[in-house]
Protein backbone atom coordinates (compact mmCIF):
# COMPACT_ATOMS: atom_id res chain seq x y z
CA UNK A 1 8.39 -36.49 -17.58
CA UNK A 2 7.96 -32.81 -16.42
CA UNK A 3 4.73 -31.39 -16.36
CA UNK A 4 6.16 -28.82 -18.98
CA UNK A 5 7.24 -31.77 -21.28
CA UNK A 6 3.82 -33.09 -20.88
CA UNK A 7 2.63 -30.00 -22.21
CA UNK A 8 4.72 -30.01 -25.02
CA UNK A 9 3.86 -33.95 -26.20
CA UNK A 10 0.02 -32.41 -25.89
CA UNK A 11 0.89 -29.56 -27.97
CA UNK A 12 2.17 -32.02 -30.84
CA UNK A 13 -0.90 -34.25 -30.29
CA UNK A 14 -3.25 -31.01 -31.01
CA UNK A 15 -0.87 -30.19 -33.89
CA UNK A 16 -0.74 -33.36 -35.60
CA UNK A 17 -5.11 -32.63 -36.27
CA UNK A 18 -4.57 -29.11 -37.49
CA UNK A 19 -5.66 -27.36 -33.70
CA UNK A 20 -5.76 -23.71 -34.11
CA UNK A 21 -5.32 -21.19 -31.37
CA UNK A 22 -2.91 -23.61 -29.62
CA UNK A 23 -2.35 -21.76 -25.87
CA UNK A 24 -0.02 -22.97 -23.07
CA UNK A 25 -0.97 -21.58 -19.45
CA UNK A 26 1.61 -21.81 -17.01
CA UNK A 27 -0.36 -21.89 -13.87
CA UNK A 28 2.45 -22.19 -11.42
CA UNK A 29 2.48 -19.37 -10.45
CA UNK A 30 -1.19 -18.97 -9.76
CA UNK A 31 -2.64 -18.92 -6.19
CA UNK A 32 -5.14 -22.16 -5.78
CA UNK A 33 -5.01 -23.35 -9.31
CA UNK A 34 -5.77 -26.98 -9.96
CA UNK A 35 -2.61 -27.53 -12.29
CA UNK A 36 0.69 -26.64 -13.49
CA UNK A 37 -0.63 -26.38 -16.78
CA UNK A 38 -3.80 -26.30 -19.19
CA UNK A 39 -2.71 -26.91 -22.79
CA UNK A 40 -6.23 -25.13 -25.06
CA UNK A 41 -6.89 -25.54 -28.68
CA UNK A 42 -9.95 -25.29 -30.87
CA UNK A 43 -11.54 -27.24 -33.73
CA UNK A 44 -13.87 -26.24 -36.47
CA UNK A 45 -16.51 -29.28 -35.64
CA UNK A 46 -17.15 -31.81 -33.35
CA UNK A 47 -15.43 -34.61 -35.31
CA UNK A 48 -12.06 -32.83 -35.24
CA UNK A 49 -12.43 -32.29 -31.68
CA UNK A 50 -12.73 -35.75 -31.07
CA UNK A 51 -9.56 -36.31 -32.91
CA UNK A 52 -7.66 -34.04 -31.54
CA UNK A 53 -8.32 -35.67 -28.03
CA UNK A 54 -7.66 -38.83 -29.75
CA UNK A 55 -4.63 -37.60 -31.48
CA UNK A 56 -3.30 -35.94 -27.74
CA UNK A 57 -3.93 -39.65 -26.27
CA UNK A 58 -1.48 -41.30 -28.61
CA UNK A 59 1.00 -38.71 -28.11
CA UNK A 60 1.24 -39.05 -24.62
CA UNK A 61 0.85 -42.74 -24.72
CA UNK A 62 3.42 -43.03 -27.32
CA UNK A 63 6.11 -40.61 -25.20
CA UNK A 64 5.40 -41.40 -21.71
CA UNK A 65 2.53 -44.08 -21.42
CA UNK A 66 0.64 -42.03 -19.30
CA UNK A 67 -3.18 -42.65 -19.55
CA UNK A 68 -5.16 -39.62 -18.76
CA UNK A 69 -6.46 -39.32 -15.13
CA UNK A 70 -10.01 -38.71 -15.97
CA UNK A 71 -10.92 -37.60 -19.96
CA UNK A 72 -14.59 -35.48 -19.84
CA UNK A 73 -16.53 -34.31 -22.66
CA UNK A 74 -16.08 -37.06 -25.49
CA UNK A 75 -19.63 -37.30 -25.48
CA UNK A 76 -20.77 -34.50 -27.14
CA UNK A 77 -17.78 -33.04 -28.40
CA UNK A 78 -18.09 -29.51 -27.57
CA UNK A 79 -15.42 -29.44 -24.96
CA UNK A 80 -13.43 -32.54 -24.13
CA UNK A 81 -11.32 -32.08 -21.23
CA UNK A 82 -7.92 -34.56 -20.91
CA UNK A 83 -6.45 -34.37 -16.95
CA UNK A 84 -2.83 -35.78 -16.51
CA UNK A 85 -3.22 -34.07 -13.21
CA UNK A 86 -0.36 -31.82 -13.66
CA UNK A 87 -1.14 -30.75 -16.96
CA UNK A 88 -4.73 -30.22 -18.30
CA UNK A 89 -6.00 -30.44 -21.72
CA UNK A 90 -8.85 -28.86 -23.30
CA UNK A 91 -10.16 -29.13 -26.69
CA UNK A 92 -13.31 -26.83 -27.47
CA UNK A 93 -15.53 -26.32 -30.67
CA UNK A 94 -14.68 -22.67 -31.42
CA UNK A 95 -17.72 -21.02 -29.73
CA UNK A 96 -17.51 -23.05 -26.51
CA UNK A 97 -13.98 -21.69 -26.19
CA UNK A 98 -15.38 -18.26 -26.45
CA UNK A 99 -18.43 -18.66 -23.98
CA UNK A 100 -16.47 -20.52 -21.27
CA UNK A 101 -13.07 -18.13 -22.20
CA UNK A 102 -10.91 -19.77 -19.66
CA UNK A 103 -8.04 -17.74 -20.80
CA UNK A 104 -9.70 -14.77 -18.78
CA UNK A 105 -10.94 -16.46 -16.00
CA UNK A 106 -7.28 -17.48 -15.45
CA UNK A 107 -5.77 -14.56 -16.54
CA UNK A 108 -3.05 -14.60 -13.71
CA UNK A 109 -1.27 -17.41 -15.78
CA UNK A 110 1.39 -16.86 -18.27
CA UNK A 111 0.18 -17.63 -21.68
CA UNK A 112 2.12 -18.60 -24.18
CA UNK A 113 0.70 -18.73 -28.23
CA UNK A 114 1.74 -21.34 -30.32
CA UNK A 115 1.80 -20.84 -33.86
C-alpha cells in the first residue's frame, strides 16, 4: 500500500466517528520532513478522540494489517498521534489543534480539505 492509500484508509477511519476538519498534508515535497504524509482531524471531546484513533486502527488493520509504528497520546486524549512511518495521524480535541496549529508550522505542504 502507498503511503497516499494509507492516507486515504485513515481518512475513512476519521470519517467513520464523525472527524471534522479532516486535512491531508502532502509533505513530499517538504525539505527535512519526517513523513510523506500527516492525515489531521478534530473531535469535540476526549472520548471521540479516542475513537477516532480507534476507529483509524481498524481501518488500517482491516485494509492493510499494518499496526501503527508507535501510537502517542491515548492517555489523555487531547492529541493522540498514530505513526505508520510514512503517513502520520493526528487526532486533536479542537483547542489543542489550534494551540499546536501544525498546519502552519508546516505550511510548505500541500493541504488538501476533506469535506
Amino acid at each position: 500500500m502507498t503511503a497516499e492509500e494509507l492516507s486515504n484508509v485513515i481518512v475513512k477511519g476519521m470519517e467513520g466517528k464523525k472527524a471534522s476538519d479532516i486535512v491531508v498534508m502532502d509533505l513530499r515535497e517538504v525539505k527535512n520532513s519526517v513523513s510523506d504524509f500527516f492525515v489531521i482531524c478534530s473531535g469535540n471531546s476526549d472520548t471521540q478522540v479516542e475513537a477516532i484513533s480507534t476507529s483509524i486502527e481498524e481501518e488500517v488493520i482491516k485494509y492493510n494489517k499494518e499496526r501503527p509504528w508507535k501510537s502517542e497520546g491515548r492517555s489523555n486524549c487531547q492529541w493522540i498521534l498514530i505513526d505508520y512511518v510514512s503517513v502520520v495521524a493526528h487526532v486533536f480535541l479542537k483547542d489543542k489543534r489550534e494551540f499546536y496549529a501544525l498546519e502552519e508550522l508546516w505550511g510548505d505542504a500541500k493541504v488538501t480539505t476533506i469535506d
